[in-house]
C-alpha atoms as a PDB file:
ATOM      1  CA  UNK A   1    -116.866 156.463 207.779  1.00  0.00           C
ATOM      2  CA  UNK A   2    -118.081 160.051 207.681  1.00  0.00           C
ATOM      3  CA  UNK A   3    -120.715 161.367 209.779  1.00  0.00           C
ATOM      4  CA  UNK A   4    -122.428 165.196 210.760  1.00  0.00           C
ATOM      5  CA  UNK A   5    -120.609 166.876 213.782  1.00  0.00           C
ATOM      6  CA  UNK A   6    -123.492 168.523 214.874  1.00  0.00           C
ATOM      7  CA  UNK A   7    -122.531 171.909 213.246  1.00  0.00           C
ATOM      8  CA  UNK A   8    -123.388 171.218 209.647  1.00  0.00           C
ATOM      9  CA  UNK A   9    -119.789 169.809 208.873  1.00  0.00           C
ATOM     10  CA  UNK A  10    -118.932 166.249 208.007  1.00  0.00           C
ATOM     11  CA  UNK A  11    -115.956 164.563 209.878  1.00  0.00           C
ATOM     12  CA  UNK A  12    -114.513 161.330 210.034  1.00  0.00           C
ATOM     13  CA  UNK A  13    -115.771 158.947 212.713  1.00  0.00           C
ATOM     14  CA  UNK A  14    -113.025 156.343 212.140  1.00  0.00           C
ATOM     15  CA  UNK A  15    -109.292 157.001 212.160  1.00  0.00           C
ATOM     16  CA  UNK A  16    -106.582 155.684 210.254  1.00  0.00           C
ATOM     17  CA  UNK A  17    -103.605 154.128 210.547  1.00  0.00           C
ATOM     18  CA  UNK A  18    -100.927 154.536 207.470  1.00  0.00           C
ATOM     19  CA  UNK A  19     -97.621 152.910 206.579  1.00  0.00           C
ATOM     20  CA  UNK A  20     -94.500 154.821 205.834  1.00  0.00           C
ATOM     21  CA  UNK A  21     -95.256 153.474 202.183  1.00  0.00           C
ATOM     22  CA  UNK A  22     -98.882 154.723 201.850  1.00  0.00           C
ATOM     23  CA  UNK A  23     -98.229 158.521 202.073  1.00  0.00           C
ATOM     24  CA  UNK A  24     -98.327 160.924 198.900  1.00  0.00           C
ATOM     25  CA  UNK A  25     -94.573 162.001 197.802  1.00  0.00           C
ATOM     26  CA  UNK A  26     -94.539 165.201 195.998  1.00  0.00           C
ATOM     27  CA  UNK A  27     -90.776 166.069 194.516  1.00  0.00           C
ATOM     28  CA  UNK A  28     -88.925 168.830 192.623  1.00  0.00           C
ATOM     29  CA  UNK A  29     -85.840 171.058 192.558  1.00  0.00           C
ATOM     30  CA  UNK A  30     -84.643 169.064 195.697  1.00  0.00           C
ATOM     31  CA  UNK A  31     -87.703 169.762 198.177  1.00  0.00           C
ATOM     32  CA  UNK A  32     -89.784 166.742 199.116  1.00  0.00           C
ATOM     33  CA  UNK A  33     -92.744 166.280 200.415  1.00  0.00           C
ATOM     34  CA  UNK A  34     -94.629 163.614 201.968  1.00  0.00           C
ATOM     35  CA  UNK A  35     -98.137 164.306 202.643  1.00  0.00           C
ATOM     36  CA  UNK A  36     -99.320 161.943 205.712  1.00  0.00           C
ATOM     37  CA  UNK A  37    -102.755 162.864 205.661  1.00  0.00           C
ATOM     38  CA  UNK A  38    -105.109 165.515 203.964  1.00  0.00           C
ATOM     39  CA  UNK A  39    -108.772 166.477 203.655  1.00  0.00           C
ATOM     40  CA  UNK A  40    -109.994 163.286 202.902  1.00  0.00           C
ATOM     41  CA  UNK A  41    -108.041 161.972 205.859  1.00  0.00           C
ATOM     42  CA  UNK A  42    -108.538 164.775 208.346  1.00  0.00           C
ATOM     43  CA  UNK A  43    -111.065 167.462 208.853  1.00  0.00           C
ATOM     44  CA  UNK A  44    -109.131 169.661 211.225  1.00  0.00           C
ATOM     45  CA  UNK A  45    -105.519 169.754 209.413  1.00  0.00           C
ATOM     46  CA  UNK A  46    -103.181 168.181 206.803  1.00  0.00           C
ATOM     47  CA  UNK A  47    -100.092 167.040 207.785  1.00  0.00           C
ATOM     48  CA  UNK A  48     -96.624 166.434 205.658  1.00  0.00           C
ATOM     49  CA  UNK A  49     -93.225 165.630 206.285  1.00  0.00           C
ATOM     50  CA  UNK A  50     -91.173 168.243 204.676  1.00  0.00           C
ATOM     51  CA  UNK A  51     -87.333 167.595 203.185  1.00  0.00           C
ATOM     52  CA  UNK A  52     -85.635 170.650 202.923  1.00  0.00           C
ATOM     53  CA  UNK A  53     -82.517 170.880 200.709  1.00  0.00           C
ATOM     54  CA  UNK A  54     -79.888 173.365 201.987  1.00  0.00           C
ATOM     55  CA  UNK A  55     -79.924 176.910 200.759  1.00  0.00           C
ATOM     56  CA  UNK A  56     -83.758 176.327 200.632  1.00  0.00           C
ATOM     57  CA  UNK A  57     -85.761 179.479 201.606  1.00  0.00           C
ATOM     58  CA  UNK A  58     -89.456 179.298 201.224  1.00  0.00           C
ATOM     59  CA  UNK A  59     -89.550 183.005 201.791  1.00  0.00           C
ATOM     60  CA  UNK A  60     -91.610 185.264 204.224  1.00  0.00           C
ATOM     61  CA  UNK A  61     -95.264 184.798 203.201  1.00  0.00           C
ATOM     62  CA  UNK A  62     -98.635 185.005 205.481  1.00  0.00           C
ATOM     63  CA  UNK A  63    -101.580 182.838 204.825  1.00  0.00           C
ATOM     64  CA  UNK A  64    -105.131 185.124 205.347  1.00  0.00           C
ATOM     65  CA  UNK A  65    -106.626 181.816 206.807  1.00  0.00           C
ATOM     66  CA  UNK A  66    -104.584 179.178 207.277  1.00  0.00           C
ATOM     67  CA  UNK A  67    -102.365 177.847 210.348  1.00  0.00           C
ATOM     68  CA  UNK A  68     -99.614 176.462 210.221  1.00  0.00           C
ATOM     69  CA  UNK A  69     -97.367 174.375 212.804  1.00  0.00           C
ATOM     70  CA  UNK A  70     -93.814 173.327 212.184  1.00  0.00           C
ATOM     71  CA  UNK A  71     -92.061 170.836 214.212  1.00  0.00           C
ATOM     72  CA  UNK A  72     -87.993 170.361 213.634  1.00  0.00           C
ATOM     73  CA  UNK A  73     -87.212 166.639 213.422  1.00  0.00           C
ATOM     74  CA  UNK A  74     -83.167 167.046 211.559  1.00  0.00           C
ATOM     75  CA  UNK A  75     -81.247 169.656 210.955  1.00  0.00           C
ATOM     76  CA  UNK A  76     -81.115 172.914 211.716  1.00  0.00           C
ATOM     77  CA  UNK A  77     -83.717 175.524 209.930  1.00  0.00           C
ATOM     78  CA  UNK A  78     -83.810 179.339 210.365  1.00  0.00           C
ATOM     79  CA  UNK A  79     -87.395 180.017 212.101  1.00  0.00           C
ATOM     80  CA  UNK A  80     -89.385 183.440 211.979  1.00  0.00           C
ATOM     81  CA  UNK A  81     -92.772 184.023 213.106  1.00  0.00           C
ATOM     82  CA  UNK A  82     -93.910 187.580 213.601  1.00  0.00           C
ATOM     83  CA  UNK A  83     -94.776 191.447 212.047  1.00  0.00           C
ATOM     84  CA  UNK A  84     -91.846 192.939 211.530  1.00  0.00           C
ATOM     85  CA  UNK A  85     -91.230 196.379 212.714  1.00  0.00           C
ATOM     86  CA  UNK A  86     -89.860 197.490 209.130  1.00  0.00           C
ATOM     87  CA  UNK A  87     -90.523 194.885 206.176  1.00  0.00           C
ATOM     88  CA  UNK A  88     -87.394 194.787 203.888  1.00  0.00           C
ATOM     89  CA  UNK A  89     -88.600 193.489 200.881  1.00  0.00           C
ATOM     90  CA  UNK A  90     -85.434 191.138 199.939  1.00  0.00           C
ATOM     91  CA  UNK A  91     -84.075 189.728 203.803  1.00  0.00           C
ATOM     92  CA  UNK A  92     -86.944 188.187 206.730  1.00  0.00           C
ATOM     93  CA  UNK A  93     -83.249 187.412 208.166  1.00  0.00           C
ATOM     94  CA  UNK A  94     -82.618 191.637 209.032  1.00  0.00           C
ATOM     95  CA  UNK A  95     -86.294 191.516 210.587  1.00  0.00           C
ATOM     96  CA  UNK A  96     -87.080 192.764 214.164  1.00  0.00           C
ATOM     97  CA  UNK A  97     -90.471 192.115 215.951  1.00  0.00           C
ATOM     98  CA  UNK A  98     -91.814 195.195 217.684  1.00  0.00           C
ATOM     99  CA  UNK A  99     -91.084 193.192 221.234  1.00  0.00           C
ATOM    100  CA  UNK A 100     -87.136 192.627 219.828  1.00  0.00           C
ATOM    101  CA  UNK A 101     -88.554 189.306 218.144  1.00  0.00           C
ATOM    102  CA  UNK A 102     -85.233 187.915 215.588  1.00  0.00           C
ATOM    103  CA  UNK A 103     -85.247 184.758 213.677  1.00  0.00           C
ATOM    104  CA  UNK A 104     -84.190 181.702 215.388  1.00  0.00           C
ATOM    105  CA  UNK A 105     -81.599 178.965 214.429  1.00  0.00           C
ATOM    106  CA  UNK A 106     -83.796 176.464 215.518  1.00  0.00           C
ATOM    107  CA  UNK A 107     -82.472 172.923 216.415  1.00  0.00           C
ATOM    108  CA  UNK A 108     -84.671 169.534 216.245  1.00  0.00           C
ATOM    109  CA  UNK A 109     -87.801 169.727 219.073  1.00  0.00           C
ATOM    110  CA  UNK A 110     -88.122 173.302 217.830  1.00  0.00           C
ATOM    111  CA  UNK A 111     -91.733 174.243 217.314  1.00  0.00           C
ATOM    112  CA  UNK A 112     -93.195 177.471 215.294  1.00  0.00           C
ATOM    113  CA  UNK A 113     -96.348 177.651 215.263  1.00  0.00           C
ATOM    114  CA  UNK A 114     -98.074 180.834 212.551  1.00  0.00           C
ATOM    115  CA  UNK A 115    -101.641 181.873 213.043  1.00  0.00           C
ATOM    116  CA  UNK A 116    -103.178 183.316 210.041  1.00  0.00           C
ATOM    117  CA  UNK A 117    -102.518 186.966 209.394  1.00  0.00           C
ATOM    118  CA  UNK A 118     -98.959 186.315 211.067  1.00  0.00           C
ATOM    119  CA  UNK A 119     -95.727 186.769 208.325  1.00  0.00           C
ATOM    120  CA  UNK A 120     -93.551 183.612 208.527  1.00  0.00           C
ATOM    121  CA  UNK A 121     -91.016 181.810 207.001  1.00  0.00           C
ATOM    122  CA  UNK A 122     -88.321 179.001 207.385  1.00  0.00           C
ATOM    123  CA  UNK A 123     -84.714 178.301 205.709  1.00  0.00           C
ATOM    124  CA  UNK A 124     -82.905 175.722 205.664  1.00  0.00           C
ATOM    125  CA  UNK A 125     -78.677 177.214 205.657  1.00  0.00           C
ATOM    126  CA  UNK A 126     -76.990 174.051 205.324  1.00  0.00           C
ATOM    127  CA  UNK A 127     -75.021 172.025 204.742  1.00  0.00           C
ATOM    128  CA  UNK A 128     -77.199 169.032 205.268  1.00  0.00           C
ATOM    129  CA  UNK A 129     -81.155 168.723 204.515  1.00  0.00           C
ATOM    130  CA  UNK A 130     -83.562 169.166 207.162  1.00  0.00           C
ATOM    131  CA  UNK A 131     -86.398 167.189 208.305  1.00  0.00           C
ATOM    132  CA  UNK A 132     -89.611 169.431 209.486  1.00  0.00           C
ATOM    133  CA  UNK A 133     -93.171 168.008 210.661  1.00  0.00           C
ATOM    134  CA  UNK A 134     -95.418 170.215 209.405  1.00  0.00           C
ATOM    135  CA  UNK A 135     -99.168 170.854 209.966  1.00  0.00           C
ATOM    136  CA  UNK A 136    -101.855 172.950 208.087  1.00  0.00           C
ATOM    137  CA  UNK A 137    -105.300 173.833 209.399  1.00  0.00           C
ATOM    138  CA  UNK A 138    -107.882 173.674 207.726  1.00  0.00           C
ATOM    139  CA  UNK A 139    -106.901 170.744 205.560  1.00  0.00           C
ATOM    140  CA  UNK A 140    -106.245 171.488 201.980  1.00  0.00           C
ATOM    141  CA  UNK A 141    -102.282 173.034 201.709  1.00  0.00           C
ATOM    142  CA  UNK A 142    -101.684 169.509 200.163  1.00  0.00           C
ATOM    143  CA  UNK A 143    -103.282 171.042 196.729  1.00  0.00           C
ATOM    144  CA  UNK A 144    -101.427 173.983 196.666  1.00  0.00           C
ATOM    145  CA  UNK A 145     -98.123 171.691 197.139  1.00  0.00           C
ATOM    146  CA  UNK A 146     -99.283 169.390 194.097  1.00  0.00           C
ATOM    147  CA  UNK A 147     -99.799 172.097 192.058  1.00  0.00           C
ATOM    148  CA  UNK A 148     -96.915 174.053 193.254  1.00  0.00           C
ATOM    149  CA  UNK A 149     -94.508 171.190 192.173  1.00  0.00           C
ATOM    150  CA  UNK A 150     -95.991 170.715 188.951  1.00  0.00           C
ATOM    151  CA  UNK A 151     -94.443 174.650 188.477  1.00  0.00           C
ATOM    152  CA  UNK A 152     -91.568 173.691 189.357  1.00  0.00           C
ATOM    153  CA  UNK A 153     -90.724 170.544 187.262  1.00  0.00           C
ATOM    154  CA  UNK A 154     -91.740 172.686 184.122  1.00  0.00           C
ATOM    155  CA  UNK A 155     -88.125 173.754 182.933  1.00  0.00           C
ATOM    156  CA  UNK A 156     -85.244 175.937 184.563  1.00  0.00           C
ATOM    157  CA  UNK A 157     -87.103 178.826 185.406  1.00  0.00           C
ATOM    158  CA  UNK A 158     -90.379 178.191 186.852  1.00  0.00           C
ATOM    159  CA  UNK A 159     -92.903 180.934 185.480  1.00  0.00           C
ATOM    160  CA  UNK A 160     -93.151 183.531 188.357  1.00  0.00           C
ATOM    161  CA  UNK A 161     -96.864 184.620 186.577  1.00  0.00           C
ATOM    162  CA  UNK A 162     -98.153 180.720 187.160  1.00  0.00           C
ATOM    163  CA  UNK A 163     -96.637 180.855 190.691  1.00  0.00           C
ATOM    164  CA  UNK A 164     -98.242 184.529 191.710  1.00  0.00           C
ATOM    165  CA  UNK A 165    -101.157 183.425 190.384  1.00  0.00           C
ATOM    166  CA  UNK A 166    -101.396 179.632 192.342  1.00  0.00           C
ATOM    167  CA  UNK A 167    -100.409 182.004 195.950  1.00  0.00           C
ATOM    168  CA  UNK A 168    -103.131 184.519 194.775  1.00  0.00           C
ATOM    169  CA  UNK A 169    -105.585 181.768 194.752  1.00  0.00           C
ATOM    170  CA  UNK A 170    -104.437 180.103 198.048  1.00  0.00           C
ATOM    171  CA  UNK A 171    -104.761 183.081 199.801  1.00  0.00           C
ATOM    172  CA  UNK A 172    -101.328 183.205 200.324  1.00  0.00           C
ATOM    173  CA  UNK A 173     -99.088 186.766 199.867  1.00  0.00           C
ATOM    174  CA  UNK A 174     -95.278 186.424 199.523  1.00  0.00           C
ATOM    175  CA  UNK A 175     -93.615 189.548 200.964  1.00  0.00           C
ATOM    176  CA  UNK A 176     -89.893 188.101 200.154  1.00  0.00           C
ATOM    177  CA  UNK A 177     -88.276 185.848 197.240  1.00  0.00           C
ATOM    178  CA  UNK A 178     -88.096 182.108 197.853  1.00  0.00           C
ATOM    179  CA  UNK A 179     -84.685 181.047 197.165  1.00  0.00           C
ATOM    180  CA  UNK A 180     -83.928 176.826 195.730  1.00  0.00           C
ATOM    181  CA  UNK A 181     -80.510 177.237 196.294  1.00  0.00           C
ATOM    182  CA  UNK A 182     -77.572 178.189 198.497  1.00  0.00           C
END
């Protein structure tokens, strides 16, 4: 049941409870993603389980006004959250914050959490897949995702004009390459 909260927005008054079988699974070039719940589930966030093939690198990007949490279940995943000092355009690895900030090989109960505005980015280097819990606020990243995978099933080399053009609309600026492979 939806109702008002009192501030013009509708939320949910009831919660849910779903079954590993009842969530979304979104799949290509070797990522997976589950999506647990989205904005018809949730008005505050949407919330996926992410399967991250090694050599996977989503890239450095920053979201003008989204949030994003990620949560390190298996694996290990290179972790960076913060302005770099000097932006290389081809490496968020050779980064520095401007307080000494580095990426982090994160381990699982790692947590990253990237307010909008903030440059970000994870990678998973191998040799097994990684298992991240990952929230977005507000709801919604799960359309991007869909739509995002749809580029990706279409042939060997996804069209980088389609994909520029789906992160223009999400709000979303890449500042390095995403990389599918080791």
């Amino acid at each position: 049941m939806q109702i008002e909260d009192g501030r013009g927005r509708t939320v949910m008054s009831d919660g849910f409870v779903r079954p590993p079988n009842g969530a979304s699974h979104l799949e290509a070039r070797g990522l997976e993603i589950l999506v647990l719940s989205d904005a018809k589930d949730h008005s505050y966030a949407s919330t996926f389980l992410l399967d991250i093939p090694p050599g996977y690198d989503v890239g450095a990007h920053v979201h003008r006004k989204v949030e994003e949490t990620f949560f390190v279940i298996e694996g290990e995943v290179d972790l960076m959250a913060f302005a770099p000092v000097d932006r290389t355009a081809s490496d968020w690895q050779s980064w520095e914050g401007d307080e000494g900030q580095k990426y982090v090989r994160a381990a699982p109960g790692t947590i990253m959490v990237a307010p909008p505005g903030c440059p970000h980015a994870f990678r998973n280097p191998g040799p097994s897949r990684a298992r991240l819990l990952f929230q977005a606020s507000p709801p919604g990243q799960e359309d991007y995702f869909a739509e995002l995978m749809d580029i990706l099933r279409t042939g060997d080399d996804p069209d980088p004009e389609r994909i520029a053009d789906l992160r223009r609309r999400y709000e979303i600026e890449q500042l390095t390459p995403v990389s599918l492979s080791p």
